[in-house]
Protein backbone atom coordinates (compact mmCIF):
# COMPACT_ATOMS: atom_id res chain seq x y z
CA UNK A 1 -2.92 29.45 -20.29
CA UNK A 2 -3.14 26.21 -18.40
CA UNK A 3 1.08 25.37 -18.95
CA UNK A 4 1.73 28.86 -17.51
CA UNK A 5 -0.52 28.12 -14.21
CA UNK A 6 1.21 24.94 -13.97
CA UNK A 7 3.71 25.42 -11.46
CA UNK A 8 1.76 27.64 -8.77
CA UNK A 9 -1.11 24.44 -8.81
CA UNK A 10 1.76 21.93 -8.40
CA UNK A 11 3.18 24.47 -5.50
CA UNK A 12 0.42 24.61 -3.92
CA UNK A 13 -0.60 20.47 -4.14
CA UNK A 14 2.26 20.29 -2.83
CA UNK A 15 1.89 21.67 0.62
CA UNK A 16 -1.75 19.95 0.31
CA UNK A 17 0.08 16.67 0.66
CA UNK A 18 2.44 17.72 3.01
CA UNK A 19 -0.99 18.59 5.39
CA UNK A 20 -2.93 15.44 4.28
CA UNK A 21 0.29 13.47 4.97
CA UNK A 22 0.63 13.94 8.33
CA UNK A 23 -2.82 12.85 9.37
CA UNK A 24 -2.91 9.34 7.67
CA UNK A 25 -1.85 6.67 5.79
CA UNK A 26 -3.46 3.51 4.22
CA UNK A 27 -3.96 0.34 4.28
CA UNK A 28 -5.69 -2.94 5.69
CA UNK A 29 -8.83 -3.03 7.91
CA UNK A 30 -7.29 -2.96 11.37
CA UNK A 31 -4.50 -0.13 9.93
CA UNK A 32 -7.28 1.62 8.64
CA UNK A 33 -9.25 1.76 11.82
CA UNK A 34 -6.31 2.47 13.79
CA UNK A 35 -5.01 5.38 11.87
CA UNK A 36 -9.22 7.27 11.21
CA UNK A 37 -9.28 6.69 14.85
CA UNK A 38 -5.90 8.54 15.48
CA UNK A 39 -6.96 11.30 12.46
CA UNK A 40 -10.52 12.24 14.32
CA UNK A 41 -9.01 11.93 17.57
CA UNK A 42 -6.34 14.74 16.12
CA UNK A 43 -9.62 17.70 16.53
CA UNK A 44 -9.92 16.84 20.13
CA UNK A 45 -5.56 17.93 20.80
CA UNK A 46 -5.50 21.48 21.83
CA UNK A 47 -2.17 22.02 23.03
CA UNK A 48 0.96 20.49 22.22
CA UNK A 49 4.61 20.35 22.37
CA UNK A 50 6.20 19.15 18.74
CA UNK A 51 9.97 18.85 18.35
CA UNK A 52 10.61 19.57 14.54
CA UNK A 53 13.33 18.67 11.78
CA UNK A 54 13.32 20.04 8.26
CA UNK A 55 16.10 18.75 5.75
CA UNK A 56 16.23 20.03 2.45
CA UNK A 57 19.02 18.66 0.07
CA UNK A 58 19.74 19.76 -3.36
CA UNK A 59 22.53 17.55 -5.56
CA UNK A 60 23.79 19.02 -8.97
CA UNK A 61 26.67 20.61 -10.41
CA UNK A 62 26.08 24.48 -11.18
CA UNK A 63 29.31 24.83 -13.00
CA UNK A 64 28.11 23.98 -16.61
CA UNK A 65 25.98 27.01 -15.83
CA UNK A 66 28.75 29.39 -15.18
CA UNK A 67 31.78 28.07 -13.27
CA UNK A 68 31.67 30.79 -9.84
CA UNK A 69 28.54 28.97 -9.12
CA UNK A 70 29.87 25.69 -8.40
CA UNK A 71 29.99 25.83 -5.09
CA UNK A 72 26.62 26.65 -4.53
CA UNK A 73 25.72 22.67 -4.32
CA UNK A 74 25.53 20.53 -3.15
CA UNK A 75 22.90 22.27 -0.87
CA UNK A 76 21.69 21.24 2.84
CA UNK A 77 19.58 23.34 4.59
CA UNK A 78 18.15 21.73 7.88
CA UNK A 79 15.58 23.33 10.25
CA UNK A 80 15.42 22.08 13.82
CA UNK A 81 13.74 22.69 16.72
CA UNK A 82 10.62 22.48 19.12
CA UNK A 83 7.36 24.34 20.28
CA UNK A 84 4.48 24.62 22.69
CA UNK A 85 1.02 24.90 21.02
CA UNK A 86 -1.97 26.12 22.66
CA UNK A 87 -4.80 26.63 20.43
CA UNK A 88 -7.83 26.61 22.99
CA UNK A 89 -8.82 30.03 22.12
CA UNK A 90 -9.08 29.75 18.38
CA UNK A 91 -9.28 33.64 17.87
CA UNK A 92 -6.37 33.70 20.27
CA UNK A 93 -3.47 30.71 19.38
CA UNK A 94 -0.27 30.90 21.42
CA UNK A 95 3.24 28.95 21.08
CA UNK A 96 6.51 29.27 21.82
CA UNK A 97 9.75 27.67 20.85
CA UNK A 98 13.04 28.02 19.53
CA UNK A 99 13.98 26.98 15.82
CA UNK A 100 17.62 26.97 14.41
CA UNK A 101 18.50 26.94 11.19
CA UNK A 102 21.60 24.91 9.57
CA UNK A 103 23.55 25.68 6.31
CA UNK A 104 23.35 28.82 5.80
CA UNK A 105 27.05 29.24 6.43
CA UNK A 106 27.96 27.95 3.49
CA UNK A 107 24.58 28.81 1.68
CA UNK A 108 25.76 32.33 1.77
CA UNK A 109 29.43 32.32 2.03
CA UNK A 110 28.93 30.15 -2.05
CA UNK A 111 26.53 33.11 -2.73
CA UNK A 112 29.14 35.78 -2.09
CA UNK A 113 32.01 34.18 -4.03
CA UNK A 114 29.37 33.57 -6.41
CA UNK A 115 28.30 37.01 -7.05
CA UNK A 116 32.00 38.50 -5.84
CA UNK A 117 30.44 40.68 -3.70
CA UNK A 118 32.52 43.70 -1.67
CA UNK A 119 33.82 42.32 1.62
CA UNK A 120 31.40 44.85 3.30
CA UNK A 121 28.41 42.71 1.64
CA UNK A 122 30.37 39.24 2.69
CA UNK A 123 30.89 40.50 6.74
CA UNK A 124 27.09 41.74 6.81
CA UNK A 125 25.97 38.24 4.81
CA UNK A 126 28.12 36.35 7.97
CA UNK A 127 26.56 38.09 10.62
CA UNK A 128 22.93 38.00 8.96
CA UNK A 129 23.71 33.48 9.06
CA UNK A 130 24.89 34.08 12.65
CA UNK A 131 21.57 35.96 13.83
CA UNK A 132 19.53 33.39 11.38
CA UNK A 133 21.47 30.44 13.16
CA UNK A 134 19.16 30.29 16.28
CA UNK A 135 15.45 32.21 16.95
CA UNK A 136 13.33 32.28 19.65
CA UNK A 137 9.90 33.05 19.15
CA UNK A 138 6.10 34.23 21.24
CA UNK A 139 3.02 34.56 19.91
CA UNK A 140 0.55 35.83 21.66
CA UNK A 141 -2.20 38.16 21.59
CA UNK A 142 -1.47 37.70 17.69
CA UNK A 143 1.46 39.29 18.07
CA UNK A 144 4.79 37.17 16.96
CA UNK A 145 8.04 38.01 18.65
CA UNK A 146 11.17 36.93 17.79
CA UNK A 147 14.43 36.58 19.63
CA UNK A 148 17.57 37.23 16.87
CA UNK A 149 21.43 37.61 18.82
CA UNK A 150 20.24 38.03 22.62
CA UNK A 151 17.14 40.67 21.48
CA UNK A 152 13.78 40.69 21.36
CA UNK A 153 11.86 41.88 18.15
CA UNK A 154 8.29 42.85 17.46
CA UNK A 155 7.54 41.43 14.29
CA UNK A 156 4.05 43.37 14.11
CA UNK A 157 0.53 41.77 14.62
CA UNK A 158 -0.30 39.12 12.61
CA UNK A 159 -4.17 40.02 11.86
CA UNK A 160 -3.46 43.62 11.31
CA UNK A 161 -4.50 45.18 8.03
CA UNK A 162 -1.53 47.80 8.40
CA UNK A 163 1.14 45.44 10.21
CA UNK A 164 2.55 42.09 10.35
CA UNK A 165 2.29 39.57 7.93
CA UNK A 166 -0.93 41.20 6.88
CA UNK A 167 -3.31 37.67 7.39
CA UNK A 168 -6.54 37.99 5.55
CA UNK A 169 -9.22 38.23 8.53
CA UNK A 170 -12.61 38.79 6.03
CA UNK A 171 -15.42 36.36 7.02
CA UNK A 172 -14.91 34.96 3.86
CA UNK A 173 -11.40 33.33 4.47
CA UNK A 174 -12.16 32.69 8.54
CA UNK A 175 -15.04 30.36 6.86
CA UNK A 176 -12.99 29.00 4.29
CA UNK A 177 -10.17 27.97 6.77
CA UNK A 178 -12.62 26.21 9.11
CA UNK A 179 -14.37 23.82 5.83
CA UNK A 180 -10.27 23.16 4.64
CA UNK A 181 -9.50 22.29 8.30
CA UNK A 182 -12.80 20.27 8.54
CA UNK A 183 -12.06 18.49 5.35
CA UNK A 184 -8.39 17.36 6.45
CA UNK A 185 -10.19 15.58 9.64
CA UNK A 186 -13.42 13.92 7.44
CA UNK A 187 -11.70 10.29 7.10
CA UNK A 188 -14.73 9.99 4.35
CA UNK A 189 -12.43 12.02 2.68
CA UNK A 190 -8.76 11.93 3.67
CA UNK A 191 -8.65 8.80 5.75
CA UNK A 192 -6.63 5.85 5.52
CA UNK A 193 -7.87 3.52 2.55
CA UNK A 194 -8.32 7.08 0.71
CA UNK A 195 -5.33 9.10 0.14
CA UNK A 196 -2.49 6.70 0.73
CA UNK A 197 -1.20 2.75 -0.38
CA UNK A 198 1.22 0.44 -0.15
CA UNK A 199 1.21 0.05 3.59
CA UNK A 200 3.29 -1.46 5.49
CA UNK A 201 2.54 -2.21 9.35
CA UNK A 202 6.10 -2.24 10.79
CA UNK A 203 4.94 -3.40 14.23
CA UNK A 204 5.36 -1.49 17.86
CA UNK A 205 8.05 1.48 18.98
CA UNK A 206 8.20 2.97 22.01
CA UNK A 207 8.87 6.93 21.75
CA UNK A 208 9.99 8.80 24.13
CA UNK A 209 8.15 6.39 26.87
CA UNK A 210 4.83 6.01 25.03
CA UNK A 211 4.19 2.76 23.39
CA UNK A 212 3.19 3.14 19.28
CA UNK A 213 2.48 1.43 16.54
CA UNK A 214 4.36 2.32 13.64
CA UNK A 215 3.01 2.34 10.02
CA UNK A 216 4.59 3.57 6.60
CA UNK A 217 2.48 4.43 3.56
CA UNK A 218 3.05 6.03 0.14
CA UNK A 219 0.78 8.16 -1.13
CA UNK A 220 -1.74 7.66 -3.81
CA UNK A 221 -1.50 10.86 -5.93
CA UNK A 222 -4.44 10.85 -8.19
CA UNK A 223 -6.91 9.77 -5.32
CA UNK A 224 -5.87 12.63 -2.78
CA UNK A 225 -5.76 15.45 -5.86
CA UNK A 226 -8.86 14.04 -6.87
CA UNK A 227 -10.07 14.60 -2.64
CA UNK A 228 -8.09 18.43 -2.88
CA UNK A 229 -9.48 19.23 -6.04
CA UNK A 230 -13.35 18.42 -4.59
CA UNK A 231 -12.68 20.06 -0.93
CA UNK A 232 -11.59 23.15 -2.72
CA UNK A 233 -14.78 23.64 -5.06
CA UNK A 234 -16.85 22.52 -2.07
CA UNK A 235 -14.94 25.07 -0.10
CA UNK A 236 -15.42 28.03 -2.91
CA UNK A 237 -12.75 27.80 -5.33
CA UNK A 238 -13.95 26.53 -8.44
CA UNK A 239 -11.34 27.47 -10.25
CA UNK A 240 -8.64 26.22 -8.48
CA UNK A 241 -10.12 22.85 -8.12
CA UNK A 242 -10.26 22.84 -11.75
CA UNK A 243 -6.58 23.57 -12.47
CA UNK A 244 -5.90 21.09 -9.64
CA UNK A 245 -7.42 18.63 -11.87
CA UNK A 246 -6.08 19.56 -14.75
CA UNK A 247 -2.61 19.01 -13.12
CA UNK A 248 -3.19 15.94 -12.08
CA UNK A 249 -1.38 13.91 -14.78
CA UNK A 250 1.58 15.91 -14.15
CA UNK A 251 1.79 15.48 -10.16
CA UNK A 252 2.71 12.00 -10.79
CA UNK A 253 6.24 12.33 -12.54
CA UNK A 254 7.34 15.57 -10.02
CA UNK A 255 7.14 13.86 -6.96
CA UNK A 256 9.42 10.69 -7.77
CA UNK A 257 8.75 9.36 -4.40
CA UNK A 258 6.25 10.44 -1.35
CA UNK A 259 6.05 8.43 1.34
CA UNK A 260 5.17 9.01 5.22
CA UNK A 261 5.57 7.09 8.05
CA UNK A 262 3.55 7.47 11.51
CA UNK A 263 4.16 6.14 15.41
CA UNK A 264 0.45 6.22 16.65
CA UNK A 265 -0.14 5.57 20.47
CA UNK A 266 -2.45 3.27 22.59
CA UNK A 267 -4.26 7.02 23.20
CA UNK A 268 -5.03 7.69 19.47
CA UNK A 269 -2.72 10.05 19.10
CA UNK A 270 -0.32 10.82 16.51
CA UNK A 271 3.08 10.86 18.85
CA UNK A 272 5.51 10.80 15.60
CA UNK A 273 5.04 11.67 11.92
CA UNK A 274 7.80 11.25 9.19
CA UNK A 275 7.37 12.40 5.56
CA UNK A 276 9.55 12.04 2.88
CA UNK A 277 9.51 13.68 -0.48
CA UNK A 278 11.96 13.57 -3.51
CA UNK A 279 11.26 15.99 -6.19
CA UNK A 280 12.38 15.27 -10.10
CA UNK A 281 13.98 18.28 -10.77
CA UNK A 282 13.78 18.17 -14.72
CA UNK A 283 10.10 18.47 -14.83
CA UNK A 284 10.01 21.02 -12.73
CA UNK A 285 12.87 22.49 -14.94
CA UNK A 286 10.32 21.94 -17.94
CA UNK A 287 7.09 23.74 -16.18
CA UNK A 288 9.23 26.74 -15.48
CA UNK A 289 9.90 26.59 -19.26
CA UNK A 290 6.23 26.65 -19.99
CA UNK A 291 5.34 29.39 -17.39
CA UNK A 292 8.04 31.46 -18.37
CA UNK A 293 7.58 33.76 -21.28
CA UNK A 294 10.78 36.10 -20.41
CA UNK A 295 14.02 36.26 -22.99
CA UNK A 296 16.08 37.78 -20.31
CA UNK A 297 19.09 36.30 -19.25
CA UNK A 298 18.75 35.85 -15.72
CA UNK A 299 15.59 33.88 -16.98
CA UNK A 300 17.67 31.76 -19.30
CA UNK A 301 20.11 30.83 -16.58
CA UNK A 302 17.80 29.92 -13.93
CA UNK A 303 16.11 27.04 -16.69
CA UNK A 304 19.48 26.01 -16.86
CA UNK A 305 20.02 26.22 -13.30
CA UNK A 306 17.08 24.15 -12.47
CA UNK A 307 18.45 21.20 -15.56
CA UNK A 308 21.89 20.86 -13.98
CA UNK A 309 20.12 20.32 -10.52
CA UNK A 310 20.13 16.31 -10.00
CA UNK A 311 18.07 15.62 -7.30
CA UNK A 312 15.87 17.60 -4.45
CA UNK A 313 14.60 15.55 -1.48
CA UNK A 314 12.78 17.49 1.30
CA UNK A 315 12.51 14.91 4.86
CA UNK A 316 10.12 16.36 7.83
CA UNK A 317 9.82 14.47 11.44
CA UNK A 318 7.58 15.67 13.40
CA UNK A 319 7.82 14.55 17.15
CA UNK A 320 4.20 15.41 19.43
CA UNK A 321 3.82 15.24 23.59
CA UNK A 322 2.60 16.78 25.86
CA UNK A 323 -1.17 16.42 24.93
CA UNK A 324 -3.86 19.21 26.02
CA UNK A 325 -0.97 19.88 29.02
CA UNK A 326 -0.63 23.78 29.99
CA UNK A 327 1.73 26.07 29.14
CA UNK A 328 2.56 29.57 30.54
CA UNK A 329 3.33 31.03 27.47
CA UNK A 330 3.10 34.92 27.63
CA UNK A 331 4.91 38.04 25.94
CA UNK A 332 8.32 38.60 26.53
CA UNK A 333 10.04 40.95 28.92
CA UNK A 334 12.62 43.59 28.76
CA UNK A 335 13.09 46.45 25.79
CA UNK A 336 11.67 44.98 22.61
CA UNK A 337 11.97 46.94 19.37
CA UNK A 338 10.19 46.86 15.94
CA UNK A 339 11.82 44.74 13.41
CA UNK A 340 10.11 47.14 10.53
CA UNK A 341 12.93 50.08 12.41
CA UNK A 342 16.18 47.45 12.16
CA UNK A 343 15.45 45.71 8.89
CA UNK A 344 16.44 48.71 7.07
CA UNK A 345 19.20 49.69 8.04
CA UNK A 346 20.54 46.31 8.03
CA UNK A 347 20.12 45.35 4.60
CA UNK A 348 19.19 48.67 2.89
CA UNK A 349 20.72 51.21 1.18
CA UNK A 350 24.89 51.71 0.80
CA UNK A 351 25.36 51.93 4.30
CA UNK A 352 23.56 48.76 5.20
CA UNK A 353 25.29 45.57 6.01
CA UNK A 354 24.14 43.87 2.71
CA UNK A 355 24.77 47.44 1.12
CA UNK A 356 26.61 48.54 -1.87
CA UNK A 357 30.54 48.81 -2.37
CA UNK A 358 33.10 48.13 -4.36
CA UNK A 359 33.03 44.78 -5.97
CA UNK A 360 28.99 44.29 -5.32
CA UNK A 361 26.72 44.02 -7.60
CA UNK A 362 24.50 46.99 -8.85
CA UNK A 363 22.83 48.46 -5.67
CA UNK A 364 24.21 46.11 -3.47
CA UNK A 365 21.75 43.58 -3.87
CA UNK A 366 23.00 39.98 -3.75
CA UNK A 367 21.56 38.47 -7.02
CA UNK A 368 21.23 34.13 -7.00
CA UNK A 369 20.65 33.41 -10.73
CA UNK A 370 17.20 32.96 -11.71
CA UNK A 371 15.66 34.21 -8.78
């Protein structure tokens, strides 16, 4: 029982590190004061602008697997972009922004030689990376729209029980958000000399015309799962925090490296954050193998998908301004349709652009192995 809840613990330590990561690192005295300083000043920013970049690289060679996936790596998916935050009415958060989204190009053109899908499925896979390429989005009023190919879609509100991305809103998980968040800004518990080592002070930057000091940290694994492990049993989850400790011994040997850097300014504020991550692939190849208790084929070939993968690194910079400023962020004009009414007929059914035809696979679906 424990092997086969492996993986979703690790998964979700994971993002754990990427949150405690970009609030702190450790180190000496004056580092240490310097950075808890910048981590409780953090609860006083209410609005924001943050540029973003997301790089996600995958190295391997697919073709001992079966030779039409070869050209599926190497993989590079980057995510870049930038936002304005305003979250002074917590019942009410609003931001706006623009994201665009690299790689997916090729990501899809390997899929559909790949899979030797009909050319119907390969045109509709071409225009779905064109519309994917560049998004504006709204929210506001907790209702998220997005901008895909010159239109504006309602994606459906966010706290609705019947719409949306269907956020929990019970009492329950509203007061189990606020202790997490509360948690992540207690230095007593993920400050500087806690969760991270290894510092290095690399001395004053100026970015984008505010004066830092930069720092670069690695983080100390078994002291922040220890810190996630006791903020989610203190939060309510006694049985996560006990599989988090239970994983602890393996968190070590997935994350082969885990470092984050951090510009902090004269005001105590975090201006930039970098985080890097590289992932060993063939333990995470080897906790799918424990988890998995399917003979199927498709389950065989994604294990050995996952062993002829090399190496994964995932690199986020994060780039705030703009402190508690004001920003006239409000619902777009114009027509605006639902994206429930479009989705389906663009990737549904025969007809749809990522339908059947000759040369797909069964249904039309577009099948990566393993998945």
């Amino acid at each position: 029982m424990r092997k086969r809840k492996a993986l979703p613990i690790l998964l979700a330590v994971g993002v754990a590190v990427l949150m405690a990561a970009a609030f702190g690192c450790g180190g000496g005295t004056s580092s240490s004061s310097a950075i808890d300083n910048a981590i409780k000043n953090s609860g006083n920013v209410k609005a924001e602008h943050v540029d973003f970049n997301v790089a996600l690289g995958v190295q391997g060679d697919l073709s001992s697997v079966q030779p039409s996936l070869k050209s599926l790596l190497p993989l590079n998916l980057t995510i870049d972009g930038g936002a304005d935050f305003d979250m002074k009415d917590a019942k009410n958060p609003k931001a706006q922004g623009n994201i665009k989204i690299g790689g997916l190009d090729k990501l899809f053109s390997s899929i559909g030689q790949a899979q030797g899908v009909s050319s119907q499925t390969t045109m509709g896979l071409q225009l779905l990376s064109g519309m994917l390429s560049s998004i504006d989005f709204v929210l506001v009023d907790n209702d998220l729209y997005v901008k895909v190919s010159g239109n504006w879609y309602d994606t459906g509100n966010l706290s609705s029980a019947t719409g949306g991305l269907k956020l929990p809103t019970t009492a329950t998980t509203a007061a189990n958000t606020s202790c997490y968040q509360n948690a992540l800004k207690d230095t007593s518990k993920f400050g500087a000399s806690t969760i991270f080592k290894n510092v290095q002070d690399l001395g004053t930057e100026t970015i984008d015309g505010a004066s830092t000091h930069h720092y670069k940290a690695d983080v100390n694994f078994d002291s922040l799962l220890t810190q996630v492990a006791n903020t989610t049993r203190d939060c309510g989850d006694a049985q996560a925090a006990g599989g988090i400790e239970a994983a602890k011994s393996q968190i070590g040997s997935v994350f082969k490296t885990a470092s984050v850097e951090m510009w902090i300014g004269n005001d105590n504020y975090f201006h930039q954050v970098k985080i890097n991550l590289a992932v060993d692939p063939s333990v995470i190849a080897g906790l799918v193998g424990g988890t998995s208790t399917s003979t199927t084929s498709s389950s065989a070939q994604g294990a050995a998908a996952l062993k002829a993968i090399q190496s994964v690194t995932f690199n986020v910079t994060l780039k705030q301004s703009k402190f508690n400023q004001s920003f006239n962020i409000s619902k777009p004009s114009g027509n605006i349709q639902k994206l429930s009414d479009v989705l389906g007929g663009l990737i549904g059914g025969s007809s749809g652009l990522l339908g059947g035809g000759a040369g797909s696979s069964p249904g039309g679906n577009v099948v990566i192995p393993g998945m």
